[in-house]
N, C-alpha and C. Protein backbone atom coordinates (compact mmCIF):
# COMPACT_ATOMS: atom_id res chain seq x y z
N UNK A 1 0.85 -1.17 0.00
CA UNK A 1 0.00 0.00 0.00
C UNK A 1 0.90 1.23 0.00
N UNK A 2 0.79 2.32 -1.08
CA UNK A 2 1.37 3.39 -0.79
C UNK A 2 0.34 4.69 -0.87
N UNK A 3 1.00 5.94 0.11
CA UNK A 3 0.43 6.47 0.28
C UNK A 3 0.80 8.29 -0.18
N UNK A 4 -0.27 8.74 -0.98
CA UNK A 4 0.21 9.67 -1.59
C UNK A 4 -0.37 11.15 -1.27
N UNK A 5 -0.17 12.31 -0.80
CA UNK A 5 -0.67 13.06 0.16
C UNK A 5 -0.85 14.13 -1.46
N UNK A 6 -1.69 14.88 -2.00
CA UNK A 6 -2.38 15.69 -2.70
C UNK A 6 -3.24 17.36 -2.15
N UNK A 7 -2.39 17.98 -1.86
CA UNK A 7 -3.66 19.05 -1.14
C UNK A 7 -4.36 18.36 0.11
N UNK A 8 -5.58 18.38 0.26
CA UNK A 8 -6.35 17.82 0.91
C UNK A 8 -7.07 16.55 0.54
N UNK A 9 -6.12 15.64 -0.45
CA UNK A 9 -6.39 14.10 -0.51
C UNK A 9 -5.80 13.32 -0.27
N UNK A 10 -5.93 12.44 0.52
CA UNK A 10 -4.77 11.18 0.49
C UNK A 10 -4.65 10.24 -0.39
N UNK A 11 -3.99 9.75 -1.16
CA UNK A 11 -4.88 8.69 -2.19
C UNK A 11 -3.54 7.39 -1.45
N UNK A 12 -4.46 6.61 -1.49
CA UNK A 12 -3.94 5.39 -1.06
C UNK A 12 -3.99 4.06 -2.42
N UNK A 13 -2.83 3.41 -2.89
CA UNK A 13 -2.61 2.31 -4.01
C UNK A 13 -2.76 1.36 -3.34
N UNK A 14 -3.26 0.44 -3.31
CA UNK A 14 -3.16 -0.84 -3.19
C UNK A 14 -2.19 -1.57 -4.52
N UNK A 15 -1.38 -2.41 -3.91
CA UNK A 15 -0.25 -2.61 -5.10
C UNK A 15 -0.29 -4.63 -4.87
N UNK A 16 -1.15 -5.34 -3.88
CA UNK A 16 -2.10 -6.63 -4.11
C UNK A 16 -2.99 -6.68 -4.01
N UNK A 17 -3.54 -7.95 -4.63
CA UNK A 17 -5.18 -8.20 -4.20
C UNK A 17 -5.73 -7.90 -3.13
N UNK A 18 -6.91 -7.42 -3.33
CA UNK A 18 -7.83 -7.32 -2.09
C UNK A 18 -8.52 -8.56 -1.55
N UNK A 19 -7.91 -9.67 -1.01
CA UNK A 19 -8.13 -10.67 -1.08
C UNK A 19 -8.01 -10.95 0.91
N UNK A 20 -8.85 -12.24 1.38
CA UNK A 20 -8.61 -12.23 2.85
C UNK A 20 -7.16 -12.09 3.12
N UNK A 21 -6.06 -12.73 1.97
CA UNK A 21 -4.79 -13.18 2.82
C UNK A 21 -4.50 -11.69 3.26
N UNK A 22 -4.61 -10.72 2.29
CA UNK A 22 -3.80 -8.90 2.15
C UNK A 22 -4.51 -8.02 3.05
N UNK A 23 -5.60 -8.67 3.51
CA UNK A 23 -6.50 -7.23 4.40
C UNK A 23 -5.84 -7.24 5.66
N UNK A 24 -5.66 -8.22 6.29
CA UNK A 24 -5.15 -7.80 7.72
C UNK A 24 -3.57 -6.97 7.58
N UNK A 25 -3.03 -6.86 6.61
CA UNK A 25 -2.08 -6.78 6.67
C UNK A 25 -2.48 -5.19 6.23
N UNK A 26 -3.41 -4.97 5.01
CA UNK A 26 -3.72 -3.64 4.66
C UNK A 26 -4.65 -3.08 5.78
N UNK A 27 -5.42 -3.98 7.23
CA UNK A 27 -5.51 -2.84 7.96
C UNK A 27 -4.44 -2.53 9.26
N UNK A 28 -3.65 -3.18 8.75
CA UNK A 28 -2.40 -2.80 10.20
C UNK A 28 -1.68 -1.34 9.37
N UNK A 29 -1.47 -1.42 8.14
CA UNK A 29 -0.71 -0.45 7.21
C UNK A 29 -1.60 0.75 7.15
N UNK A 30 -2.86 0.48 7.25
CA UNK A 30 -3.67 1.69 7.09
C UNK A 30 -3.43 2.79 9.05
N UNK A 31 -3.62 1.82 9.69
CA UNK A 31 -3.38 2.23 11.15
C UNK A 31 -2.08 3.50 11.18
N UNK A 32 -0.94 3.14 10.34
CA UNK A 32 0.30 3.95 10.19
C UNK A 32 0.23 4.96 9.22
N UNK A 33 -0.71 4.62 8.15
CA UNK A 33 -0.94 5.57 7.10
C UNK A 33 -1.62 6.94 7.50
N UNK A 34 -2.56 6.35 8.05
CA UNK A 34 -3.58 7.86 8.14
C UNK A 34 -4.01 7.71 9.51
N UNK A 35 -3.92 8.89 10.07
CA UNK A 35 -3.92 9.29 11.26
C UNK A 35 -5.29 10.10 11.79
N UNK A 36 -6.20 9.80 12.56
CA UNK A 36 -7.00 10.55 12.27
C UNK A 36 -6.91 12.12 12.67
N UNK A 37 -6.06 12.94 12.96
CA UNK A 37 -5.85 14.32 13.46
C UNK A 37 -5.21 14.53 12.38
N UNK A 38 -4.81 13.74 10.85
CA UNK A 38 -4.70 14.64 10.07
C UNK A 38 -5.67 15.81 9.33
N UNK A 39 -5.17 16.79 8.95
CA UNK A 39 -6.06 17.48 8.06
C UNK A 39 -6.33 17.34 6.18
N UNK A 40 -6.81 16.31 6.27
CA UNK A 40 -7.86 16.37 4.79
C UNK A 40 -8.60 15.84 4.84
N UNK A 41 -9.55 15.80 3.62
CA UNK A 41 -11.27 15.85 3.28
C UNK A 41 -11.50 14.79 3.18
N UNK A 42 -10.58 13.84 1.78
CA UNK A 42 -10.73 12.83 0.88
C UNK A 42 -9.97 12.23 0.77
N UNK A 43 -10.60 10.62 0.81
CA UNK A 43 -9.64 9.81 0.69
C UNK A 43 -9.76 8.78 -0.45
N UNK A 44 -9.21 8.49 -1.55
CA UNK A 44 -8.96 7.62 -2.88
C UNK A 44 -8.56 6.72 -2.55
N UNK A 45 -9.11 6.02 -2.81
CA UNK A 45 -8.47 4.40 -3.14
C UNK A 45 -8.63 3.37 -3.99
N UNK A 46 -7.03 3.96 -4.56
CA UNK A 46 -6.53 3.33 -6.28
C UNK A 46 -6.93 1.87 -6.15
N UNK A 47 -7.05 1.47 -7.22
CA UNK A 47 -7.23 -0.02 -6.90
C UNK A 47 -6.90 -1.00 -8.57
N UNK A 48 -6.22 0.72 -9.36
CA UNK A 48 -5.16 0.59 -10.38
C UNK A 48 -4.65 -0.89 -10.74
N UNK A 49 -3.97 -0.90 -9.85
CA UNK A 49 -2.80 -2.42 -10.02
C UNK A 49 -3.38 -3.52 -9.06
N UNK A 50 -4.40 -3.89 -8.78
CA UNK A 50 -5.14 -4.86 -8.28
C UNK A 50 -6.13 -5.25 -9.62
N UNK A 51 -5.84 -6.93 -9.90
CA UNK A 51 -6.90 -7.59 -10.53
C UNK A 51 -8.40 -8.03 -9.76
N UNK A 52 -7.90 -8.33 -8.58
CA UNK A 52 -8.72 -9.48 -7.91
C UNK A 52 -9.26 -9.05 -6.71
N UNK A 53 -10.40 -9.04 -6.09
CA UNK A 53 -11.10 -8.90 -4.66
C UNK A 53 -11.81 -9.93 -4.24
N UNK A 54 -11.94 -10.34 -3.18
CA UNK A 54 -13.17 -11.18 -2.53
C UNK A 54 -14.07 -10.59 -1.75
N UNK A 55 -14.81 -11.91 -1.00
CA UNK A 55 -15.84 -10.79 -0.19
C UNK A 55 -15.16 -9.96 0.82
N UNK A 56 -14.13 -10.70 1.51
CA UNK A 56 -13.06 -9.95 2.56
C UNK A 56 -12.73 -8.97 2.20
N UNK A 57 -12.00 -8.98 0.90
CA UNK A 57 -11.66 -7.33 0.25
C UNK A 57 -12.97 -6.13 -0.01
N UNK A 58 -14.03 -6.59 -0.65
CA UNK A 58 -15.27 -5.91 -0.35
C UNK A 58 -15.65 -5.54 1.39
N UNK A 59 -15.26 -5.86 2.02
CA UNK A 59 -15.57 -5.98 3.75
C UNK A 59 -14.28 -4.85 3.92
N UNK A 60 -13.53 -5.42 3.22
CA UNK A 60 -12.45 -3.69 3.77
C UNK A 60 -12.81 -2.47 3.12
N UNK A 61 -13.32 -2.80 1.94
CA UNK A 61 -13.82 -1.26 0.97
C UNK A 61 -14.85 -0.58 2.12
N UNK A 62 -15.97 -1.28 2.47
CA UNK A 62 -17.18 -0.43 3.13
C UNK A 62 -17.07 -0.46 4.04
N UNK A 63 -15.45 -0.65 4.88
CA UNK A 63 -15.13 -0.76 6.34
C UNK A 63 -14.97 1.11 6.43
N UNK A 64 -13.88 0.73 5.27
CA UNK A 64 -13.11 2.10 5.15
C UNK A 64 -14.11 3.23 4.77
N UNK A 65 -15.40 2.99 3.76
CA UNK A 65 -15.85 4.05 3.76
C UNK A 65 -16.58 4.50 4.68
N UNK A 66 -16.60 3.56 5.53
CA UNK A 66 -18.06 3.64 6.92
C UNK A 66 -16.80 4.61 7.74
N UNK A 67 -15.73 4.58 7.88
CA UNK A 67 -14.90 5.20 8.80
C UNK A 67 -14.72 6.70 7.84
N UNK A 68 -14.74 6.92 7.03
CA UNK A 68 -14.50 7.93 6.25
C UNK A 68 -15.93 9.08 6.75
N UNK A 69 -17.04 8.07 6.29
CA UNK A 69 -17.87 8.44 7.09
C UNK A 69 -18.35 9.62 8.46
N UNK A 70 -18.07 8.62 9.27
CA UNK A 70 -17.89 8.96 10.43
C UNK A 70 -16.88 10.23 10.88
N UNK A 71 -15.90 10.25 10.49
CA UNK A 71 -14.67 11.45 10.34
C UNK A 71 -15.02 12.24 9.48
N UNK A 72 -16.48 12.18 8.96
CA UNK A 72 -17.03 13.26 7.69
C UNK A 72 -15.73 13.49 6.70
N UNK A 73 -15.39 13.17 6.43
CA UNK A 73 -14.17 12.86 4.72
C UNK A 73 -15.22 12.04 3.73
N UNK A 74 -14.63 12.82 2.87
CA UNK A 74 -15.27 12.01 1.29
C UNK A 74 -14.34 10.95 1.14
N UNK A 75 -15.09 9.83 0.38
CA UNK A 75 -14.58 8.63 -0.20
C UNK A 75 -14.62 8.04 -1.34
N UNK A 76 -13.72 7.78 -2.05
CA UNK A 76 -13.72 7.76 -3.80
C UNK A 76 -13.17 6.78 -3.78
N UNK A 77 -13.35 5.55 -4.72
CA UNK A 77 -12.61 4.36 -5.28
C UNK A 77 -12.05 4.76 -6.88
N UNK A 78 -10.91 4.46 -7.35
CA UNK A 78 -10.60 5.05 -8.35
C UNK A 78 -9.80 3.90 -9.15
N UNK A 79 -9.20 3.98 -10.70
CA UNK A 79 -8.73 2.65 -11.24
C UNK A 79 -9.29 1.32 -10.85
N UNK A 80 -10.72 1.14 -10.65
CA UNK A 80 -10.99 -0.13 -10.57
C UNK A 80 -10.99 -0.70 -11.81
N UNK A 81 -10.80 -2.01 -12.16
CA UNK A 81 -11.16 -2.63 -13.47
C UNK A 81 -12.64 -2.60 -13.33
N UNK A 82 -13.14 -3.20 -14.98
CA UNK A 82 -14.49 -3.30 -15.51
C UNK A 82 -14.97 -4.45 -14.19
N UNK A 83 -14.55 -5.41 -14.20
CA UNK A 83 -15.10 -6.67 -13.38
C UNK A 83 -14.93 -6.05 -12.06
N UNK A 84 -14.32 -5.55 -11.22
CA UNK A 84 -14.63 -4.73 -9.84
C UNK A 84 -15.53 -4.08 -10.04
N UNK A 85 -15.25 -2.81 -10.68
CA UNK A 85 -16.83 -2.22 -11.11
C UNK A 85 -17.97 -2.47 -11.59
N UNK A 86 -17.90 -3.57 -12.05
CA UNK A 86 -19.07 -4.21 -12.23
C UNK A 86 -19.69 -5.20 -11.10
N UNK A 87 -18.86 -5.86 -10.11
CA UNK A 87 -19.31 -6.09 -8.49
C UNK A 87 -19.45 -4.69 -8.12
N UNK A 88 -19.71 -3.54 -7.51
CA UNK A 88 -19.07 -3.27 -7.26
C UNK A 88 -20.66 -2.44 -7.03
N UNK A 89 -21.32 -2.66 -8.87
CA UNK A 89 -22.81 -1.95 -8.93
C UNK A 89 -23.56 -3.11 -8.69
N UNK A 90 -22.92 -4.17 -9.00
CA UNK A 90 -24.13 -5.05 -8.84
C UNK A 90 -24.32 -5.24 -7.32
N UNK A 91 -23.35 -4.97 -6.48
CA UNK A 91 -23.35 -4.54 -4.76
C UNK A 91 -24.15 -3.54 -4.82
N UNK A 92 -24.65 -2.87 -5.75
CA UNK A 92 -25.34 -1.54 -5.16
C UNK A 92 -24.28 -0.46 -4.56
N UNK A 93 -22.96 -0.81 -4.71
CA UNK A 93 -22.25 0.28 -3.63
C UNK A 93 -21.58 1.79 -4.35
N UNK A 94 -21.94 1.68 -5.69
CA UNK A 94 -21.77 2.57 -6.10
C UNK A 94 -23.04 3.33 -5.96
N UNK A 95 -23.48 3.61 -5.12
CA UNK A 95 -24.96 4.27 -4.19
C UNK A 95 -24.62 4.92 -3.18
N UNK A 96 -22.93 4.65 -3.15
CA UNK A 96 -22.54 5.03 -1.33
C UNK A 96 -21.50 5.73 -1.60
N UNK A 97 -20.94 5.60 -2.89
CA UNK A 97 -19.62 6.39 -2.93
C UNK A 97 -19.43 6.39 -4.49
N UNK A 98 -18.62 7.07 -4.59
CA UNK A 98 -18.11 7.67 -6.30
C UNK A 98 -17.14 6.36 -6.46
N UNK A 99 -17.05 6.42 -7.48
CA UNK A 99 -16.03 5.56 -8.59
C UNK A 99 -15.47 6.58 -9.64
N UNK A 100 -14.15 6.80 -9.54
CA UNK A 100 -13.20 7.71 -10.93
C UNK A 100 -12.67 6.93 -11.67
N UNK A 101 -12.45 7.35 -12.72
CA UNK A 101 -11.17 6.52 -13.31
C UNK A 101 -10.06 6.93 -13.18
């Protein structure tokens, strides 16, 4: 996971699958990444160089936006492939948050 600071965005890459083995590991990395007494709005998350998600990886997407949430910050998923984005509506969850390219 790298993390890229923009004005008032953080955009965060995921650089493996969103898969059960990578989440615990992407939420110990997120713990060090973003802090919540930082100051910005929005937070991206590339998902560029990832082919693959499961339901676990879906369980970290609407973890993170439920916390984004809560800290009132916007939440954007961005570089998903066609087949993520296409789970992604058929989740209905593009109802809850933006998708960019």
């Amino acid at each position: 996971m790298e993390k890229q600071i923009n004005g008032d965005r953080i955009k965060l890459t995921l650089t493996e699958g969103l898969t059960a083995n990578n989440v615990p590991k992407f939420n110990e990395s997120l713990k060090q990444l973003i802090k919540p007494e930082e100051a910005y709005k929005a937070l991206i998350l590339d998902l560029s160089q990832i082919d693959n998600i499961d339901s676990v990886g879906v369980t970290f997407v609407i973890s993170l936006f439920k916390q984004m949430k809560r800290n009132e910050k916007a939440f954007k998923v961005s570089g998903a492939s066609d087949d993520i984005i296409s789970l992604f509506k058929l989740m209905k969850l593009d109802q809850f948050f933006e998708m960019i390219e």
